[in-house]
PDB file of N, CA and C in Angstrom:
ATOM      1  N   UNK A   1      93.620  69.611 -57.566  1.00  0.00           N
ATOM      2  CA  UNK A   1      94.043  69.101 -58.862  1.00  0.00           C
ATOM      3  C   UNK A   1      95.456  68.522 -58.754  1.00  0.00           C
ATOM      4  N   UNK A   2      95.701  67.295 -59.485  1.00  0.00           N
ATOM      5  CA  UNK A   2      96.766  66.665 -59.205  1.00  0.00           C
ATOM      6  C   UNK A   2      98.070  67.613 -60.282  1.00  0.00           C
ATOM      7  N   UNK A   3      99.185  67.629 -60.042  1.00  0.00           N
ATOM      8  CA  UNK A   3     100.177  68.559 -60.758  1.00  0.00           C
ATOM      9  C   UNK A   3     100.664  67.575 -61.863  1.00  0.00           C
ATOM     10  N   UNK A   4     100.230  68.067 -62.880  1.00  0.00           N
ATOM     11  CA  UNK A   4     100.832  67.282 -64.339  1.00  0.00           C
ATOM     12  C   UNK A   4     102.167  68.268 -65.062  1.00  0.00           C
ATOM     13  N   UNK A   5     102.673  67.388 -65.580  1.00  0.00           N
ATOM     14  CA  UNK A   5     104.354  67.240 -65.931  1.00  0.00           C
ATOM     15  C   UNK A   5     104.139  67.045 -67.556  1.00  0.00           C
ATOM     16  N   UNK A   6     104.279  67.525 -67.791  1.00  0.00           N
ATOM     17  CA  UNK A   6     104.791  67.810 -69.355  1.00  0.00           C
ATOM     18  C   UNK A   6     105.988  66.728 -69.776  1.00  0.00           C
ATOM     19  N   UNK A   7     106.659  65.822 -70.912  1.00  0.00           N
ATOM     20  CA  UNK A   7     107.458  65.297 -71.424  1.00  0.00           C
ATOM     21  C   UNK A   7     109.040  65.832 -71.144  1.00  0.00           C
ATOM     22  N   UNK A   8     109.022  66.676 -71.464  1.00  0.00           N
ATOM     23  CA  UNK A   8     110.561  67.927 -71.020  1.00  0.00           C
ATOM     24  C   UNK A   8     110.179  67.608 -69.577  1.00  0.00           C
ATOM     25  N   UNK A   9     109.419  68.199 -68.625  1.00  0.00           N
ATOM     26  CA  UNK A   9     109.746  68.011 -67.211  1.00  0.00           C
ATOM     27  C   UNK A   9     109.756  66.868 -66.547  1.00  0.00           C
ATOM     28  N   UNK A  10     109.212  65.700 -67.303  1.00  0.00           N
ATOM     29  CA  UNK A  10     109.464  64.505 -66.248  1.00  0.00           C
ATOM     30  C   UNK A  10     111.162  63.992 -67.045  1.00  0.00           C
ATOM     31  N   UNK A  11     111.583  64.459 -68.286  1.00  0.00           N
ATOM     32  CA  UNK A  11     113.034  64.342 -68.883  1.00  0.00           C
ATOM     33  C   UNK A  11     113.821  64.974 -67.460  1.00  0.00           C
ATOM     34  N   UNK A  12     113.448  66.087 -67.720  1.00  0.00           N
ATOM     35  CA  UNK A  12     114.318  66.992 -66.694  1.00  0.00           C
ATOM     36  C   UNK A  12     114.309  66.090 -65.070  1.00  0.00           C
ATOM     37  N   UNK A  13     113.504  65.906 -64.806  1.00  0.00           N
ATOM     38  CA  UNK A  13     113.405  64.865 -63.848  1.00  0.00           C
ATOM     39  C   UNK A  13     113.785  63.895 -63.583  1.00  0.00           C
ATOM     40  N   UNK A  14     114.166  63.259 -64.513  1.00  0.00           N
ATOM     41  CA  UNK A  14     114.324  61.636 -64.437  1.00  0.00           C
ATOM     42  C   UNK A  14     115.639  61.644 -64.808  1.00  0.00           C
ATOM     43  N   UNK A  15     116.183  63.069 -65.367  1.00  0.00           N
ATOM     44  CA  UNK A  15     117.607  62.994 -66.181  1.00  0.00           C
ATOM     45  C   UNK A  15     117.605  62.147 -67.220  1.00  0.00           C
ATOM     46  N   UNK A  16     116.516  61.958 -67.461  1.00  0.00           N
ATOM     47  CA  UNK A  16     116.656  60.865 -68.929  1.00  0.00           C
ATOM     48  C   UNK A  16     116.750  61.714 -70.506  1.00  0.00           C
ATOM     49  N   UNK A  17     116.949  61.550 -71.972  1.00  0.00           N
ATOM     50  CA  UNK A  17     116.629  62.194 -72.834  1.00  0.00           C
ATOM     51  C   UNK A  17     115.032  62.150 -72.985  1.00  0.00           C
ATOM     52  N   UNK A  18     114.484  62.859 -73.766  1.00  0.00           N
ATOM     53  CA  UNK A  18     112.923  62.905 -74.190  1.00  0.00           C
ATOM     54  C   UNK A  18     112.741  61.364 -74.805  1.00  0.00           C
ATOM     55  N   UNK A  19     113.814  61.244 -75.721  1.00  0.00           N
ATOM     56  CA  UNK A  19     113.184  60.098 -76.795  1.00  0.00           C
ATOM     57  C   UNK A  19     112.811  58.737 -75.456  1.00  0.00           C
ATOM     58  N   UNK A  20     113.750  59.113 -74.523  1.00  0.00           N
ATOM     59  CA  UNK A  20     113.537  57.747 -73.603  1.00  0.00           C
ATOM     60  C   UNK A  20     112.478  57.639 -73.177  1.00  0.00           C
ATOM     61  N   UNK A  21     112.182  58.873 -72.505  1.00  0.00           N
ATOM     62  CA  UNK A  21     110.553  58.954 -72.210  1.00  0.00           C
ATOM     63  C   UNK A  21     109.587  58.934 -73.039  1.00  0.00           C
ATOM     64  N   UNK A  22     109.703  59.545 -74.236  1.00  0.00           N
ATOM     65  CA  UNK A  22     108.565  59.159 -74.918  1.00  0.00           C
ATOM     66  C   UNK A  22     108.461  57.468 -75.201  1.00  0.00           C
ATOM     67  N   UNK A  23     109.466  56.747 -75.077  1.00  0.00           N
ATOM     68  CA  UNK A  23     109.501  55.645 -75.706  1.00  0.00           C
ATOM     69  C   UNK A  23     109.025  54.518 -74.590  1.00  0.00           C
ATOM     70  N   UNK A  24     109.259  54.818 -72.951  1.00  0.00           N
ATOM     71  CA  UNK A  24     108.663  54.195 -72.227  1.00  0.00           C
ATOM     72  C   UNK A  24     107.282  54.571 -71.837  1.00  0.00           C
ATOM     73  N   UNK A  25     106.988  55.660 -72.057  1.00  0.00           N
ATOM     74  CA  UNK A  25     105.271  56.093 -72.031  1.00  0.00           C
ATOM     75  C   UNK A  25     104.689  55.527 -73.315  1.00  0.00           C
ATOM     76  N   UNK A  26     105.233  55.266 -74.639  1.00  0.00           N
ATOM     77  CA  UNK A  26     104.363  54.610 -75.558  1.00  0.00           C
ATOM     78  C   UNK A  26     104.019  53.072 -75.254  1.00  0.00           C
ATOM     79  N   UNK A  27     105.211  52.391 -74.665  1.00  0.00           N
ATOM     80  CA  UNK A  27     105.647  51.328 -74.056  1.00  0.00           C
ATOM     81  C   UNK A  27     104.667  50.931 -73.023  1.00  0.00           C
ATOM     82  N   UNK A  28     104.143  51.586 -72.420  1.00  0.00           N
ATOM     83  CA  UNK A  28     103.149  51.938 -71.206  1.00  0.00           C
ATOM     84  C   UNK A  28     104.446  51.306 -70.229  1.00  0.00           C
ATOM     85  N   UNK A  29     105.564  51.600 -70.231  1.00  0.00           N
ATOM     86  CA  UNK A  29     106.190  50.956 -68.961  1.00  0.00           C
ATOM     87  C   UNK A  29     106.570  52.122 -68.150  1.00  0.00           C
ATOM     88  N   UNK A  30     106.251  53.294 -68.228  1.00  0.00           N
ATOM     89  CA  UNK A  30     106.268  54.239 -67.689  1.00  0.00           C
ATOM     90  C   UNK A  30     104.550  55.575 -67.671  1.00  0.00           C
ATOM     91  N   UNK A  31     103.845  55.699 -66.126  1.00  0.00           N
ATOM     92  CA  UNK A  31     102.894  55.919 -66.333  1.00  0.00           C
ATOM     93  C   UNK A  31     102.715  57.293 -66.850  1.00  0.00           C
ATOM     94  N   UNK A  32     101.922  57.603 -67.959  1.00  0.00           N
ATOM     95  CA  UNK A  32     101.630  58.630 -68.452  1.00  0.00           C
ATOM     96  C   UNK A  32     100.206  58.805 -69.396  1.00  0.00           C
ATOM     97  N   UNK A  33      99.630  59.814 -69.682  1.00  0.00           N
ATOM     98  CA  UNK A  33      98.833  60.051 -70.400  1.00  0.00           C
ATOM     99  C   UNK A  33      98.552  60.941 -71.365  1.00  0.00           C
ATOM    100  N   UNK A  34      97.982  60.101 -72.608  1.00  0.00           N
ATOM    101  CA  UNK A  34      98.290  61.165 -73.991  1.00  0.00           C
ATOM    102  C   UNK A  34      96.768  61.815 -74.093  1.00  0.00           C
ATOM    103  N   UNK A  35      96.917  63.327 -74.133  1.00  0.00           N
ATOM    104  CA  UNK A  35      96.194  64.116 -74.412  1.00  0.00           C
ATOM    105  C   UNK A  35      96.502  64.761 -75.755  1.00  0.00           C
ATOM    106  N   UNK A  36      95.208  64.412 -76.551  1.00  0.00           N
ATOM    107  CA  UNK A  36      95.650  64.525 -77.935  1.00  0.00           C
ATOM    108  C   UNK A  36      97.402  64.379 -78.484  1.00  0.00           C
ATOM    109  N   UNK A  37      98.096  65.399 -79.113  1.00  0.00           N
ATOM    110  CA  UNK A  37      99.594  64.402 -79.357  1.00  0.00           C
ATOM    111  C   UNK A  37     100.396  65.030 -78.416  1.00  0.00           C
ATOM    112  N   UNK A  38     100.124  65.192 -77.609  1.00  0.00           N
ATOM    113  CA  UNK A  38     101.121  65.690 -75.774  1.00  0.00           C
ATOM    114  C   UNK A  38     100.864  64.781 -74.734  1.00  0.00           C
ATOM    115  N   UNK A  39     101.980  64.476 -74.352  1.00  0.00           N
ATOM    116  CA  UNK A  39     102.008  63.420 -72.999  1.00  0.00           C
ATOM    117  C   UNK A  39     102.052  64.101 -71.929  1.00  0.00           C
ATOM    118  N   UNK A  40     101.284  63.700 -70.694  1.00  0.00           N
ATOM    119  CA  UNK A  40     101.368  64.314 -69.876  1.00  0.00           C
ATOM    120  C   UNK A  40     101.466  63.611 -68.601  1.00  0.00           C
ATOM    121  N   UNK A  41     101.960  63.664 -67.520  1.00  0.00           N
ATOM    122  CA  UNK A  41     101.976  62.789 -66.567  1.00  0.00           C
ATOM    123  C   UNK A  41     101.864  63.684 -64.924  1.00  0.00           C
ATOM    124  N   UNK A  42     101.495  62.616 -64.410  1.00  0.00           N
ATOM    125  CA  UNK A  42     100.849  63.014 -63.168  1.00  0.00           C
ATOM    126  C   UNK A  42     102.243  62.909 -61.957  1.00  0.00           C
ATOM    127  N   UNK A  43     102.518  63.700 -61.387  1.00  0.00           N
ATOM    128  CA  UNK A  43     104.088  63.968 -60.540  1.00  0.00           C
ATOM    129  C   UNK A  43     104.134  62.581 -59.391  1.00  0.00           C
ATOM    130  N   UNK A  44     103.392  62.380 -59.034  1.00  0.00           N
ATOM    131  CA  UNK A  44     103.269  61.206 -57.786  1.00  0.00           C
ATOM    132  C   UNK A  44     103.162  60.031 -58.825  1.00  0.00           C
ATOM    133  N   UNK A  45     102.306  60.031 -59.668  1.00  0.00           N
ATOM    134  CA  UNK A  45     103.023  58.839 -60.407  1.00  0.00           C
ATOM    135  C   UNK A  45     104.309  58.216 -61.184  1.00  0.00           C
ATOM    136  N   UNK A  46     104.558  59.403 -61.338  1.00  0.00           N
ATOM    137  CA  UNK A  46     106.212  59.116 -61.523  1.00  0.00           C
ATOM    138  C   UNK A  46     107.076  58.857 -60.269  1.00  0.00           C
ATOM    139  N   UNK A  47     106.867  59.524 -59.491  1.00  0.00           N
ATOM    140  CA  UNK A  47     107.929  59.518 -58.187  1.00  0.00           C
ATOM    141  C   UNK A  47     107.087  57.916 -57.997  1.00  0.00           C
ATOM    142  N   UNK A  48     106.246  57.654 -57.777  1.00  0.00           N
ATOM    143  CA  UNK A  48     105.918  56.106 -57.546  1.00  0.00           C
ATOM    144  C   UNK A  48     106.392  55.341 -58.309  1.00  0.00           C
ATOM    145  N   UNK A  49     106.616  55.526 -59.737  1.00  0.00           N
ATOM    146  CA  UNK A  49     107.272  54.722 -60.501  1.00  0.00           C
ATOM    147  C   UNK A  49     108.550  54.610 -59.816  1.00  0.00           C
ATOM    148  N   UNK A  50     109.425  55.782 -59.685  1.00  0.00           N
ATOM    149  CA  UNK A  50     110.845  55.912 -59.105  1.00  0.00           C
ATOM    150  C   UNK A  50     111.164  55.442 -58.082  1.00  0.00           C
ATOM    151  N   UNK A  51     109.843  54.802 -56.726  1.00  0.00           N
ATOM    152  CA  UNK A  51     110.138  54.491 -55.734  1.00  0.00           C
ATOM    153  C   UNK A  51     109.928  52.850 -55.652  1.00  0.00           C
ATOM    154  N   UNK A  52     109.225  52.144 -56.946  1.00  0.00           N
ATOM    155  CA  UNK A  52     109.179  51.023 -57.070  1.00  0.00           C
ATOM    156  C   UNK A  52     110.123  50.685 -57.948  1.00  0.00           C
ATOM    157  N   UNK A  53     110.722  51.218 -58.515  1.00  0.00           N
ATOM    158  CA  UNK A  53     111.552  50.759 -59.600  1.00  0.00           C
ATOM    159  C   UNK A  53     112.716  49.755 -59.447  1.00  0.00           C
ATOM    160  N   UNK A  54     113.185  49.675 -58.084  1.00  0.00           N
ATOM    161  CA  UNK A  54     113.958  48.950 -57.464  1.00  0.00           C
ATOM    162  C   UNK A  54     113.680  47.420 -57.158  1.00  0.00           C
ATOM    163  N   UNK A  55     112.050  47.618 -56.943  1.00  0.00           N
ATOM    164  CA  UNK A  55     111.789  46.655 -56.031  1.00  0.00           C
ATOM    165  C   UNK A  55     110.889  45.451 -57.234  1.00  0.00           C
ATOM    166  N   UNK A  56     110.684  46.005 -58.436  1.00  0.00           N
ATOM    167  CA  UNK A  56     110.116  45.481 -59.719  1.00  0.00           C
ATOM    168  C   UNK A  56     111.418  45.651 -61.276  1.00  0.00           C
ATOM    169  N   UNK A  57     112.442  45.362 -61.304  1.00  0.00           N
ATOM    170  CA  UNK A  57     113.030  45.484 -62.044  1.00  0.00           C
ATOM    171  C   UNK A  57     112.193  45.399 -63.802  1.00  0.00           C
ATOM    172  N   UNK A  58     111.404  44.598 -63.632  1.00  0.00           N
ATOM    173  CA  UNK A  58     111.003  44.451 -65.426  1.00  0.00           C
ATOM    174  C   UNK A  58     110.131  45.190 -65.055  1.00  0.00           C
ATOM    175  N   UNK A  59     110.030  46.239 -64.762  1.00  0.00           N
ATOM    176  CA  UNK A  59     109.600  47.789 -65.216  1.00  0.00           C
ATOM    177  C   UNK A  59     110.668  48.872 -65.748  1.00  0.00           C
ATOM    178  N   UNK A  60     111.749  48.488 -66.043  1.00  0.00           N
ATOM    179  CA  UNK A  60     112.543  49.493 -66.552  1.00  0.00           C
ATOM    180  C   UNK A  60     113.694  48.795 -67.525  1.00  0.00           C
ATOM    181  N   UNK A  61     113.177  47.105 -67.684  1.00  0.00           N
ATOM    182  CA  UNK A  61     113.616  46.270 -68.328  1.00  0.00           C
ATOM    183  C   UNK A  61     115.083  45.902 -68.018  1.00  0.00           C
ATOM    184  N   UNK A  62     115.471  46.051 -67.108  1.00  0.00           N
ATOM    185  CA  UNK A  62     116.771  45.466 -66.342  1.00  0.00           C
ATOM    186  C   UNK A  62     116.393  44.020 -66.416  1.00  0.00           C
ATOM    187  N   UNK A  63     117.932  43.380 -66.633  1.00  0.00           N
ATOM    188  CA  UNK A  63     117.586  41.695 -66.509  1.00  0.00           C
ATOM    189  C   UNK A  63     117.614  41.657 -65.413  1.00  0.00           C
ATOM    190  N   UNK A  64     117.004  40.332 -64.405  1.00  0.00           N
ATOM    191  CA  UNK A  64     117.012  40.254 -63.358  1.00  0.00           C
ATOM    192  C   UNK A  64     118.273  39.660 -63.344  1.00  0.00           C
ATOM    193  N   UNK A  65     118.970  39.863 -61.760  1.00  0.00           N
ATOM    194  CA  UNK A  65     120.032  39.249 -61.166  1.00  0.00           C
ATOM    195  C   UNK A  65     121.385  39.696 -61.755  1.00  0.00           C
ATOM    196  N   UNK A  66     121.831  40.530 -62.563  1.00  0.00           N
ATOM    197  CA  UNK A  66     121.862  41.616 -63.488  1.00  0.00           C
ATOM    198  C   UNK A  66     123.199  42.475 -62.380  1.00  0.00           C
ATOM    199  N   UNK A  67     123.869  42.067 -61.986  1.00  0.00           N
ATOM    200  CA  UNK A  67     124.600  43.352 -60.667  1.00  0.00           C
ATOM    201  C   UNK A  67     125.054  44.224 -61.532  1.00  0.00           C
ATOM    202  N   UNK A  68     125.605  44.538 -62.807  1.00  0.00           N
ATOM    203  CA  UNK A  68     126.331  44.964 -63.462  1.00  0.00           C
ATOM    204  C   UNK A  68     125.536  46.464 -63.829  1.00  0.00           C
ATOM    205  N   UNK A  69     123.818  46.331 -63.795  1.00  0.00           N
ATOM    206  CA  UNK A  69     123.384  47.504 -64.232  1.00  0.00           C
ATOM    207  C   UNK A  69     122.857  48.199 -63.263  1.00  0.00           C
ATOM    208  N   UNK A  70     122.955  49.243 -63.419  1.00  0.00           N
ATOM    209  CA  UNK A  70     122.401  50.608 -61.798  1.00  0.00           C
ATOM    210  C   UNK A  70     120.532  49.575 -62.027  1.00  0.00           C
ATOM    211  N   UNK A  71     120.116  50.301 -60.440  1.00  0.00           N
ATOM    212  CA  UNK A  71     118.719  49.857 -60.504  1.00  0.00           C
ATOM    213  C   UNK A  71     117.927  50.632 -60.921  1.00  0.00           C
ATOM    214  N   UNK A  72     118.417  51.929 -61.834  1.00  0.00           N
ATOM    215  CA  UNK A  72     117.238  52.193 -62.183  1.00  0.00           C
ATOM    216  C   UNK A  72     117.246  52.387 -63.672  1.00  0.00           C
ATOM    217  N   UNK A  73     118.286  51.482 -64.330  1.00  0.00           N
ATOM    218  CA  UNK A  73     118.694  51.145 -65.741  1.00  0.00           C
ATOM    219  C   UNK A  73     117.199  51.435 -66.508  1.00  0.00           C
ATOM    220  N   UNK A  74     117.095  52.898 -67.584  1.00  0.00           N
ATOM    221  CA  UNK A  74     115.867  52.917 -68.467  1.00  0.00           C
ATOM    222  C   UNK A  74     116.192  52.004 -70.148  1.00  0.00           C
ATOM    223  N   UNK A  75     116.991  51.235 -70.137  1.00  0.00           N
ATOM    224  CA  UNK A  75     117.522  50.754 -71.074  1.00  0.00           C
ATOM    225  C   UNK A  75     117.153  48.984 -71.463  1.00  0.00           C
TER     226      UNK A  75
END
């Protein structure tokens, strides 16, 4: 069984606040899945998100060409 992550633990993870995450999982720009009204996400898909995130910037909505913002700007 693949290890699913609760909203608080991929926060805790990502160091992001909740609202961010909830707001890029409604967004679908961050992968997750809603089980009834709880999000839940799968751990390798996040770390895959985290390991492409660099290499696809309008997945985390960074402008391109952009030096000014970290690469893994959730903003």
């Amino acid at each position: 069984m693949k290890d699913l992550l609760t909203l608080s633990e991929v926060s805790t993870f990502l160091k992001v606040p909740k609202s961010t995450i909830y707001k890029l999982a409604r967004e679908r720009r961050l992968p997750g899945h809603k089980v009834g009204k709880h999000w839940r996400f799968v751990r390798e898909e996040i770390e895959a998100w985290v390991q492409n995130a660099g290499a696809d910037e309008s997945m985390v909505g960074a402008a391109v060409g952009n030096s000014s913002r970290d690469r893994f700007s959730l903003n």
